[in-house]
N, C-alpha and C. Protein backbone atom coordinates (compact mmCIF):
# COMPACT_ATOMS: atom_id res chain seq x y z
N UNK A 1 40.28 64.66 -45.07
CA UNK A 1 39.26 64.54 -46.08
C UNK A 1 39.47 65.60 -47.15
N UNK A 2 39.11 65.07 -48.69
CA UNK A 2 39.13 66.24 -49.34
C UNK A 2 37.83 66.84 -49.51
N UNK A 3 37.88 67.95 -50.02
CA UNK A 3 36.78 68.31 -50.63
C UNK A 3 35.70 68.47 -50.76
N UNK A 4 35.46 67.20 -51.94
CA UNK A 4 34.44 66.62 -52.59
C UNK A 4 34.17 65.78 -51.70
N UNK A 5 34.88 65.05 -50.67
CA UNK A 5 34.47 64.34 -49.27
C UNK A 5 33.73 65.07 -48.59
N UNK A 6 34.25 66.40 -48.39
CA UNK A 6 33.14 67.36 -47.14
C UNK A 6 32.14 67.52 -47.32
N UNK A 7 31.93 68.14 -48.55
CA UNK A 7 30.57 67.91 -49.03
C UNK A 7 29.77 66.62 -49.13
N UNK A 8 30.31 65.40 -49.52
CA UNK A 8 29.28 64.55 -49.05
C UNK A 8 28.82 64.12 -47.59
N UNK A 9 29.62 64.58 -46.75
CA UNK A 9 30.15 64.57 -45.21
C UNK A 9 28.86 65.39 -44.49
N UNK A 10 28.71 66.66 -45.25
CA UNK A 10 27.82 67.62 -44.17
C UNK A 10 26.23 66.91 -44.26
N UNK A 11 25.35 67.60 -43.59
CA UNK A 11 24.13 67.63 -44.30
C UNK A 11 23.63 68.48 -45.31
N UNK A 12 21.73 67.87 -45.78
CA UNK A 12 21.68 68.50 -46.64
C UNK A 12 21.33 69.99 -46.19
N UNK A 13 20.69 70.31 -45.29
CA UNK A 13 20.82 71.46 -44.60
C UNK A 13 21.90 72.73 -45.13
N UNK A 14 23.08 72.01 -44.81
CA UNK A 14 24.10 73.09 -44.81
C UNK A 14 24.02 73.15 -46.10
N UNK A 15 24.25 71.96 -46.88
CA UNK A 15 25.04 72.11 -48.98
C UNK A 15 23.89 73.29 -49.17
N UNK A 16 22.34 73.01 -48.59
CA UNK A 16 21.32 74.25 -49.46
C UNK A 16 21.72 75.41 -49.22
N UNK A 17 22.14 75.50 -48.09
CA UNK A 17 22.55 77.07 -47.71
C UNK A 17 23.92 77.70 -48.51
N UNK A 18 24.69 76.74 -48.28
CA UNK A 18 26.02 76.82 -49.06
C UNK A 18 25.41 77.24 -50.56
N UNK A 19 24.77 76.28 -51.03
CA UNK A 19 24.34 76.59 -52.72
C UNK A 19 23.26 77.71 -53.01
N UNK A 20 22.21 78.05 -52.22
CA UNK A 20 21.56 79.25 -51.96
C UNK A 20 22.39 80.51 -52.20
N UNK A 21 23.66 80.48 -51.12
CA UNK A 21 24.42 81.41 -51.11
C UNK A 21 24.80 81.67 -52.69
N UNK A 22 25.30 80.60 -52.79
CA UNK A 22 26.55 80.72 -54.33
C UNK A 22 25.22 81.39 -55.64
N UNK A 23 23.93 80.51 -55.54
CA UNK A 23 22.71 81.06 -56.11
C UNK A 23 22.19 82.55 -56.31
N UNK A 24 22.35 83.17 -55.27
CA UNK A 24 22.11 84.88 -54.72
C UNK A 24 22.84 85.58 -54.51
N UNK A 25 23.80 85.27 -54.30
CA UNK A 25 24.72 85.99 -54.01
C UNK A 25 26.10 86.03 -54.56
N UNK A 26 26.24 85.39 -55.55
CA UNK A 26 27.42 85.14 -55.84
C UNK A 26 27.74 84.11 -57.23
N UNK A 27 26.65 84.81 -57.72
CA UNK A 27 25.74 84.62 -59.13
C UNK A 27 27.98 84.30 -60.25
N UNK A 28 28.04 85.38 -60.29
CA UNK A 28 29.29 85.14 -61.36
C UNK A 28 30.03 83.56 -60.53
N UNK A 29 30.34 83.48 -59.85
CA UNK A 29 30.89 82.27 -59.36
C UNK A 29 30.31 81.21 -59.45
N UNK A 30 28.59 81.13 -59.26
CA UNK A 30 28.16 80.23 -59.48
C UNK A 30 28.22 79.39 -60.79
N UNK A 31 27.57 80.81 -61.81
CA UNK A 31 27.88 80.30 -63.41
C UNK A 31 29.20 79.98 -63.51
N UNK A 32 30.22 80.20 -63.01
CA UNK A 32 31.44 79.46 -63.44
C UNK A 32 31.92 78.02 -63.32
N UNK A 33 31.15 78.02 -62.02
CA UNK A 33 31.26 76.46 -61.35
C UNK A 33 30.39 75.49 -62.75
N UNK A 34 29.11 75.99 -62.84
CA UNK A 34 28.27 75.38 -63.54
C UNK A 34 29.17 75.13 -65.10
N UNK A 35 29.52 76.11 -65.24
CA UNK A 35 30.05 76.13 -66.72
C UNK A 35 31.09 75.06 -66.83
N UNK A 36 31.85 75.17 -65.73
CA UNK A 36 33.28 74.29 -65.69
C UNK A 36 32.44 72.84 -65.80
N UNK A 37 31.99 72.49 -64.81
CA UNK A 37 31.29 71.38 -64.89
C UNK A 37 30.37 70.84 -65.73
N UNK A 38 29.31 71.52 -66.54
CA UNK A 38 28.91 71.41 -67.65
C UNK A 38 29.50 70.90 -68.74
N UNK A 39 30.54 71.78 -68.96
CA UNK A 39 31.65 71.41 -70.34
C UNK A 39 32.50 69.83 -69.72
N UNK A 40 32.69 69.94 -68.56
CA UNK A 40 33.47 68.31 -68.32
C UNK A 40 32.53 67.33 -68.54
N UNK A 41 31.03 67.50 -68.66
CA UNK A 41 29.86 66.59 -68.93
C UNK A 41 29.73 66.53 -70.35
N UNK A 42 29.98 67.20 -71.16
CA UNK A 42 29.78 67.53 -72.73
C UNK A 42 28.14 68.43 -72.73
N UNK A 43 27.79 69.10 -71.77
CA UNK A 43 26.29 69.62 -71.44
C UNK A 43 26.60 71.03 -71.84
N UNK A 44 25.84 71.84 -72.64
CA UNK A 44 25.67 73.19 -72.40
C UNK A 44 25.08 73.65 -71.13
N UNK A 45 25.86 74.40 -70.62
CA UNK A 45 25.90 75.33 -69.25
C UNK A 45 24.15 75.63 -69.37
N UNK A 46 23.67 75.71 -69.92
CA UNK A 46 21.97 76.51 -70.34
C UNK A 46 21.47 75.54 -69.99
N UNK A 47 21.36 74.07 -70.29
CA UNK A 47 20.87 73.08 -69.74
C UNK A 47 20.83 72.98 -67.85
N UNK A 48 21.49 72.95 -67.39
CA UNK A 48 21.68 73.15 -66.23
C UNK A 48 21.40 74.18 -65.61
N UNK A 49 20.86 75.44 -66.07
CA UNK A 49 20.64 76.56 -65.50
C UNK A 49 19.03 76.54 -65.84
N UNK A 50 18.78 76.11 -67.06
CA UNK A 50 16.83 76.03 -66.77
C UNK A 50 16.51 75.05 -66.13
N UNK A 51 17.03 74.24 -65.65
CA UNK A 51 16.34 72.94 -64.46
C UNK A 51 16.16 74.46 -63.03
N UNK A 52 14.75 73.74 -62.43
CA UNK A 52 14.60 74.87 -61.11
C UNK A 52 15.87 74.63 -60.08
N UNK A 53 16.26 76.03 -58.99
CA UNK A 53 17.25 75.70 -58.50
C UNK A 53 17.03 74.77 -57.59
N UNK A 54 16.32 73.96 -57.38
CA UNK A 54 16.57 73.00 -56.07
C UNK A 54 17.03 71.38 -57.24
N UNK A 55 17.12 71.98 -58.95
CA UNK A 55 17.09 70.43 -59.30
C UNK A 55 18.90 70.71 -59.69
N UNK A 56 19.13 72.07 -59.83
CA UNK A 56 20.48 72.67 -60.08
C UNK A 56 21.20 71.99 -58.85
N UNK A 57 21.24 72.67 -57.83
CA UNK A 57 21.87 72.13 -56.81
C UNK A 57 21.89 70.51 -56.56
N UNK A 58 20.78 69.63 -56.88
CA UNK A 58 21.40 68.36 -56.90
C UNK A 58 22.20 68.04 -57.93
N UNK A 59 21.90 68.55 -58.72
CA UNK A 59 23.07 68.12 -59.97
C UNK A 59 24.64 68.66 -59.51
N UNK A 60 24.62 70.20 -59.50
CA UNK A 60 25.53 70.36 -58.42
C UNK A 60 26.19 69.51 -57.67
N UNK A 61 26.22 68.87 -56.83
CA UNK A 61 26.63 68.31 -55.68
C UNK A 61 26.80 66.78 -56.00
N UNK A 62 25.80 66.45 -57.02
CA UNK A 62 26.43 65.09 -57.82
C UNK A 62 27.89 64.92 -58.52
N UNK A 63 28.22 66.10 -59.00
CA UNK A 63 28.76 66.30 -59.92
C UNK A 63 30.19 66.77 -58.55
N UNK A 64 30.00 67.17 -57.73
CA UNK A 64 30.91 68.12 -56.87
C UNK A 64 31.58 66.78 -56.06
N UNK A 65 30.76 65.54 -56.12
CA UNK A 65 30.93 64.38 -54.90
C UNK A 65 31.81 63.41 -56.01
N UNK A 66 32.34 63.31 -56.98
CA UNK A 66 32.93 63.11 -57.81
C UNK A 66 35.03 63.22 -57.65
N UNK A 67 35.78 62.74 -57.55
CA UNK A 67 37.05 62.75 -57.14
C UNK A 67 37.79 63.99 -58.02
N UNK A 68 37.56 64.13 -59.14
CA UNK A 68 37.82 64.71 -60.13
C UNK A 68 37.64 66.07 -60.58
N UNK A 69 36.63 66.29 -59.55
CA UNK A 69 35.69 67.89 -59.51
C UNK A 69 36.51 68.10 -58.23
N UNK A 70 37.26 67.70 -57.19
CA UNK A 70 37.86 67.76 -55.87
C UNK A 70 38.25 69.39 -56.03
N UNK A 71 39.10 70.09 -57.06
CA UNK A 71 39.57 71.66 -56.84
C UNK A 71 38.53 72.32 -56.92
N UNK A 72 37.12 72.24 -57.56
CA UNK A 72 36.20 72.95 -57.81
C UNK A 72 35.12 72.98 -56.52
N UNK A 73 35.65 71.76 -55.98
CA UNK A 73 34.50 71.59 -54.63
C UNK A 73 35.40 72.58 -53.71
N UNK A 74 36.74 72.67 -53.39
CA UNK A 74 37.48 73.44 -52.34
C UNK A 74 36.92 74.57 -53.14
N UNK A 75 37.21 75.05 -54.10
CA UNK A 75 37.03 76.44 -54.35
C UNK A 75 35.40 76.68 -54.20
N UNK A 76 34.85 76.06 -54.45
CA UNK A 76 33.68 76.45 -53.66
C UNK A 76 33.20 77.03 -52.21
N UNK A 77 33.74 76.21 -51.79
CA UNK A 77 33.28 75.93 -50.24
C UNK A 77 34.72 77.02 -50.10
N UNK A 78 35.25 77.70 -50.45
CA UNK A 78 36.22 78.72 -50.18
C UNK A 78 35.23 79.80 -50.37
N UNK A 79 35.33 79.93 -51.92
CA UNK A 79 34.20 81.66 -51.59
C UNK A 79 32.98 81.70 -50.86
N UNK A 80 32.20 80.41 -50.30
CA UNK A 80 31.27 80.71 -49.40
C UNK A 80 31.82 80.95 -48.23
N UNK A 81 33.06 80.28 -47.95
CA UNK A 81 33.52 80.83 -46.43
C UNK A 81 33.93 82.10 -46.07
N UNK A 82 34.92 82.49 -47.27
CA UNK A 82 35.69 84.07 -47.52
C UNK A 82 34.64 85.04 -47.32
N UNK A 83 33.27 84.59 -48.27
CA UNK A 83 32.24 85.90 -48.81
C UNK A 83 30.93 85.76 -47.84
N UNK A 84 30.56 84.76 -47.09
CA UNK A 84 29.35 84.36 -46.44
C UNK A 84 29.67 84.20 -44.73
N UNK A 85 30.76 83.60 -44.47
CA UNK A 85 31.33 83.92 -42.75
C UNK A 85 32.54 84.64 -42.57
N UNK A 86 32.78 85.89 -43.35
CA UNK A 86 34.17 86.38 -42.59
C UNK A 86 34.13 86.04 -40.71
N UNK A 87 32.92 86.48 -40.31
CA UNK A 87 33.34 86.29 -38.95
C UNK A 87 33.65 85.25 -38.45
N UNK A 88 33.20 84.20 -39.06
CA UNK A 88 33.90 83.11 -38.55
C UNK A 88 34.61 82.63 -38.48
N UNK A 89 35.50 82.81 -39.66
CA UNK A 89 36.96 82.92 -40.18
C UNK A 89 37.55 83.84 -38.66
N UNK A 90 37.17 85.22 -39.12
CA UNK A 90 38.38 86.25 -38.08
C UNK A 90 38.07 85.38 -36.84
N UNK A 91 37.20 84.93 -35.96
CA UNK A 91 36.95 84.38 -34.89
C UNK A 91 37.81 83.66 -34.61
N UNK A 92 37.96 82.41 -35.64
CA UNK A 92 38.89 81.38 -35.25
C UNK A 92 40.57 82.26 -35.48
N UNK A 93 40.64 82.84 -36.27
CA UNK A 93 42.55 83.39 -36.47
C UNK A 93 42.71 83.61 -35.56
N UNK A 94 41.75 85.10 -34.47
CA UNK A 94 42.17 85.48 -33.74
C UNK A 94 42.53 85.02 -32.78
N UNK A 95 41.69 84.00 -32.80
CA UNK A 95 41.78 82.87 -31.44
C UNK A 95 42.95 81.93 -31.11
N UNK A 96 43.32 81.71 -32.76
CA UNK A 96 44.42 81.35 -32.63
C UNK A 96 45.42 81.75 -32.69
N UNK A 97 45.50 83.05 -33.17
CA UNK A 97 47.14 84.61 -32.94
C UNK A 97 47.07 84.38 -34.60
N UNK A 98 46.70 83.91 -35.57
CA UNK A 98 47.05 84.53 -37.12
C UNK A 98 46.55 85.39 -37.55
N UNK A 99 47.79 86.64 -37.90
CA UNK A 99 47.00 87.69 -38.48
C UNK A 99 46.60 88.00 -39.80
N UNK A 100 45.24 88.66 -40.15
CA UNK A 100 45.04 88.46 -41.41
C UNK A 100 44.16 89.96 -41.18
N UNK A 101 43.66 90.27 -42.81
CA UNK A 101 43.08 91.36 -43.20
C UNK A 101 41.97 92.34 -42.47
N UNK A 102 41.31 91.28 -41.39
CA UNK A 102 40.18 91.39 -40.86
C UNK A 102 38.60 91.19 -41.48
N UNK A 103 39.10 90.31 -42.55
CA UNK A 103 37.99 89.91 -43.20
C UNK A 103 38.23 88.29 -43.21
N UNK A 104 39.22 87.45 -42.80
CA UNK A 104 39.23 86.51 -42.66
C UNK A 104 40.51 85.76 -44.02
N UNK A 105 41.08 86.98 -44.37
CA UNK A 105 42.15 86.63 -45.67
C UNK A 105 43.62 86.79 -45.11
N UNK A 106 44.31 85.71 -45.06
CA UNK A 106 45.78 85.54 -44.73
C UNK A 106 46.23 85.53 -45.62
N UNK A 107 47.65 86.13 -45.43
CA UNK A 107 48.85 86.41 -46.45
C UNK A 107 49.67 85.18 -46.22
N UNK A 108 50.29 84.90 -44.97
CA UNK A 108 50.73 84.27 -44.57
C UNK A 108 50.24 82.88 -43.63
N UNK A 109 50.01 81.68 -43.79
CA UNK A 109 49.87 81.23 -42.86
C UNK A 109 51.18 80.46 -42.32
N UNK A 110 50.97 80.11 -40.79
CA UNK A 110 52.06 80.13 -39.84
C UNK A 110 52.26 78.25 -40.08
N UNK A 111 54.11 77.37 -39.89
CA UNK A 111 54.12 76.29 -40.19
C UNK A 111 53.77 75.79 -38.70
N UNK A 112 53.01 76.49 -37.96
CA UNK A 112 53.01 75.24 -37.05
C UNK A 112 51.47 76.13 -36.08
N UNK A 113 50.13 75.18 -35.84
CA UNK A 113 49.39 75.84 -35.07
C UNK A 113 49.55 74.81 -33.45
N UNK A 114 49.87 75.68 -32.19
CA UNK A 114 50.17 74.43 -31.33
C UNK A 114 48.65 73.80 -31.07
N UNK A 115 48.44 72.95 -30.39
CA UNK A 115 47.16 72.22 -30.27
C UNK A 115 46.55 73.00 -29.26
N UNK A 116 47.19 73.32 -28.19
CA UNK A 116 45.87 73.94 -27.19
C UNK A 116 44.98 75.42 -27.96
N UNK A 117 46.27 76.16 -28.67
CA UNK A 117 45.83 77.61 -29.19
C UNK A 117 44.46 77.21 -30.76
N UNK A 118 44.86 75.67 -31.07
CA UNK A 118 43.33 74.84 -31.97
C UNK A 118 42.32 75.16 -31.10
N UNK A 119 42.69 73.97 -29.92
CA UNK A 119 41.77 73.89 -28.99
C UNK A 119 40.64 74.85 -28.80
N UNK A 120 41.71 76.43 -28.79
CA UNK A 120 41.04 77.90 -28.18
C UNK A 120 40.32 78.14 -29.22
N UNK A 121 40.38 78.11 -30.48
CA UNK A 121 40.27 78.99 -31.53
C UNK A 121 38.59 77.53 -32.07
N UNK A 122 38.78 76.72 -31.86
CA UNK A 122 37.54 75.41 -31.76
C UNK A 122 36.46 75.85 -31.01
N UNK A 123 37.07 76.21 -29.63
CA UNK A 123 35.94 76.90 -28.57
C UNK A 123 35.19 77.78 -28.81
N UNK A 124 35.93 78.49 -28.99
CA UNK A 124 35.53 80.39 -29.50
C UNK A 124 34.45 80.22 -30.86
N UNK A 125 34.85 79.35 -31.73
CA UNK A 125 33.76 78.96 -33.11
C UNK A 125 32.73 78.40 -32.23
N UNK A 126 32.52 77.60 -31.56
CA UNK A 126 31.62 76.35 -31.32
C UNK A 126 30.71 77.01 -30.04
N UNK A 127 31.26 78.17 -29.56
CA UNK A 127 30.56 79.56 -28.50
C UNK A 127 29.64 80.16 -29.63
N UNK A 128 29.74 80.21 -30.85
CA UNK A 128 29.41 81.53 -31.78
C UNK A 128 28.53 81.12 -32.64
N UNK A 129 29.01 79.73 -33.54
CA UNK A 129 28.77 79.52 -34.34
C UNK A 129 27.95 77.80 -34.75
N UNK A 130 27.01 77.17 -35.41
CA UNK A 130 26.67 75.88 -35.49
C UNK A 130 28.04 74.90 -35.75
N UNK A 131 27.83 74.12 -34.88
CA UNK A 131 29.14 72.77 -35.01
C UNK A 131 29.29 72.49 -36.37
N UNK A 132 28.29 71.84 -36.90
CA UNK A 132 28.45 71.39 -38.46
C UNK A 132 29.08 72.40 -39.10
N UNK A 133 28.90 74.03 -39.35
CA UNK A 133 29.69 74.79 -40.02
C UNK A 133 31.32 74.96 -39.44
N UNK A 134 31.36 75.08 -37.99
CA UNK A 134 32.62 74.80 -37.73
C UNK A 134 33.23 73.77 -38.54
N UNK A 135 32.66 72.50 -38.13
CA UNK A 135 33.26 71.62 -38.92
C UNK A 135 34.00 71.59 -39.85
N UNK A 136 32.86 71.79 -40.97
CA UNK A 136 33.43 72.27 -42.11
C UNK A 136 34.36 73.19 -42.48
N UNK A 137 34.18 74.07 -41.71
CA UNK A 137 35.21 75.60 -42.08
C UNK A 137 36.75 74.70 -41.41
N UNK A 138 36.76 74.04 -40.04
CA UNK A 138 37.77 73.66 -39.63
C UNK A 138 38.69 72.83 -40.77
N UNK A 139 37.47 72.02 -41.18
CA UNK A 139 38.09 71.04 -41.83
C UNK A 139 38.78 71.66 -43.58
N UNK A 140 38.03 72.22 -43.86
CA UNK A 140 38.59 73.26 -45.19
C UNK A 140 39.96 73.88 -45.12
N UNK A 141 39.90 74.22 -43.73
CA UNK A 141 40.98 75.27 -43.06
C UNK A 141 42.11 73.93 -43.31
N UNK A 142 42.01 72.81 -42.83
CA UNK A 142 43.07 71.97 -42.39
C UNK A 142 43.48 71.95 -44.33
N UNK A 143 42.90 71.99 -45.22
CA UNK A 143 43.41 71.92 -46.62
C UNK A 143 43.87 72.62 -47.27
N UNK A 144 44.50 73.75 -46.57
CA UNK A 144 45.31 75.01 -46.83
C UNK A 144 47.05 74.34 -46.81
N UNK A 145 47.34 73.32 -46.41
CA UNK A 145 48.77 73.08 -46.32
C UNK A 145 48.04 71.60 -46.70
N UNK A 146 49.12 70.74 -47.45
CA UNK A 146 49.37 69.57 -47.93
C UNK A 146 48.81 68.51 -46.84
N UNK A 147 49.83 69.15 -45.72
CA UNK A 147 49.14 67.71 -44.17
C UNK A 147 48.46 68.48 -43.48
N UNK A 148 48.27 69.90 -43.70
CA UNK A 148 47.31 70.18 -42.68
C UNK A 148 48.31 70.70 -41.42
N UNK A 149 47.97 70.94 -39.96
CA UNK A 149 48.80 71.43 -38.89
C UNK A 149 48.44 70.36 -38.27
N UNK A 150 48.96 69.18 -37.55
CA UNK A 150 49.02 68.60 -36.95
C UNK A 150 48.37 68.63 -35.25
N UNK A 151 48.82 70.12 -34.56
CA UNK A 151 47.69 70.34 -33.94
C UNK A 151 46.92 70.93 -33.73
N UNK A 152 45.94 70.97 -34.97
CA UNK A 152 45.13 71.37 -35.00
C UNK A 152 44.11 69.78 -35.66
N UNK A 153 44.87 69.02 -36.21
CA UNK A 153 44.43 68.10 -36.31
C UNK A 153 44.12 67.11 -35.42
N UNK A 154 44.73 67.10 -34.01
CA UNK A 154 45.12 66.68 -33.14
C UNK A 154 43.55 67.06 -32.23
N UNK A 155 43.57 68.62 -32.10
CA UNK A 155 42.70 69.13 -31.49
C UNK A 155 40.97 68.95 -32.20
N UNK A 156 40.92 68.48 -33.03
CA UNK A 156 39.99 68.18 -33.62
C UNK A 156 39.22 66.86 -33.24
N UNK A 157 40.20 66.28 -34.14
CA UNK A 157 40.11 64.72 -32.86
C UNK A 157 39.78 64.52 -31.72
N UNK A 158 40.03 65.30 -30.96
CA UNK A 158 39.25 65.50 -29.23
C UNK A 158 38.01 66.10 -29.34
N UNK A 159 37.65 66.72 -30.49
CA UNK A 159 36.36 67.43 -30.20
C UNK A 159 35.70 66.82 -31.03
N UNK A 160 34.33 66.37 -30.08
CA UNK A 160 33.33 65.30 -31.13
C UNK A 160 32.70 65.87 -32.27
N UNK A 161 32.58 67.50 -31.44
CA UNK A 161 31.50 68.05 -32.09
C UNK A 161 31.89 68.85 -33.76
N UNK A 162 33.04 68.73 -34.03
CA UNK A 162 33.58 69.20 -35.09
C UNK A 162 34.13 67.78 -35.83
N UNK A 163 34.01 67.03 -35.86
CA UNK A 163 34.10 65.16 -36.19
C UNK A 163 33.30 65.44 -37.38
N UNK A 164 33.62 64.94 -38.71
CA UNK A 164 32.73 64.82 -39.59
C UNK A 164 33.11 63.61 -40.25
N UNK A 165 31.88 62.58 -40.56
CA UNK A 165 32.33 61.63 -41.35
C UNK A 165 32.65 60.96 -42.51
N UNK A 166 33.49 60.90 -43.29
CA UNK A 166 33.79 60.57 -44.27
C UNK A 166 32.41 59.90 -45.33
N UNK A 167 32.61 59.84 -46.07
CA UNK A 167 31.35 59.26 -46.82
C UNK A 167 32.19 57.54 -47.10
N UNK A 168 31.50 56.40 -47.29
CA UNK A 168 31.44 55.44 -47.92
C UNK A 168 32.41 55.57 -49.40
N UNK A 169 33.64 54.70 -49.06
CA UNK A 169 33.94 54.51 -50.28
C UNK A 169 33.95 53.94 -51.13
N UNK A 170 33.41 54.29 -52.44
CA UNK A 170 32.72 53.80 -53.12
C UNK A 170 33.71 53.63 -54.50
């Protein structure tokens, strides 16, 4: 799935929290998103920022569920993962042997994850953390390489609870 798929994929639950975050915390990123997207609408960015935030965020996510917005939806759902769960990030690397910064930032990632060390690194999230965010983070994770790691894709597939469903194509 890409993206702009995951996001229509999760609930609304998670997108508020996700967009809350980007809202409070992470204010310069947000206006950027908005801006980018604004100007692809022909909208001044100001328009979209005086609607209240719960009418922002649907516009948001209208706009994010779109094929075309697809790099702006990953980069999204990137700085909430990087800046809002490092631990969940380091949880799963460690679990799976990739080493990274200890904030959840790889230099390197490895061409091959085997499926059981998925498996481990699935467990260890799904011990810690809500399924649906696994999910997501798993599934984000798998869009770091072109196909993704195979088993880790593999290992996913066996686990219901990290299963997310595609949206209706429309």
């Amino acid at each position: 799935m890409k993206a702009h798929q995951l996001l229509q994929a999760i609930g609304p639950d998670l997108r508020s929290q996700i967009v809350t975050y980007m809202q409070n915390d992470e204010r310069p990123a947000y206006r950027a998103v908005i801006n980018s997207l604004a100007a692809q609408r022909k909208l001044r960015p100001q328009f979209v920022l005086e609607k209240s935030r719960a009418q922002q965020a649907e516009w948001l996510f209208m706009q994010l569920a779109y094929k075309g917005n697809d790099a702006i939806a990953e980069q999204l759902l990137q700085i909430w993962l990087l800046k809002s769960q490092p631990t969940m990030l380091t949880t799963f690397l460690d679990a799976v042997g990739i080493g990274h910064d200890g904030k959840g930032q790889v230099d390197e990632l490895p061409e091959e994850i085997p499926e059981d060390k998925a498996t481990a690194g699935i467990e260890a999230l799904l011990a810690a953390f809500p399924a649906e965010q696994v999910a997501l983070y798993l599934h984000v994770f798998q869009l770091q390489r072109t196909d993704g790691w195979p088993g880790l894709a593999a290992a996913i597939e066996k686990t219901d609870a990290v299963k997310l469903n595609p949206p209706p194509a429309s």
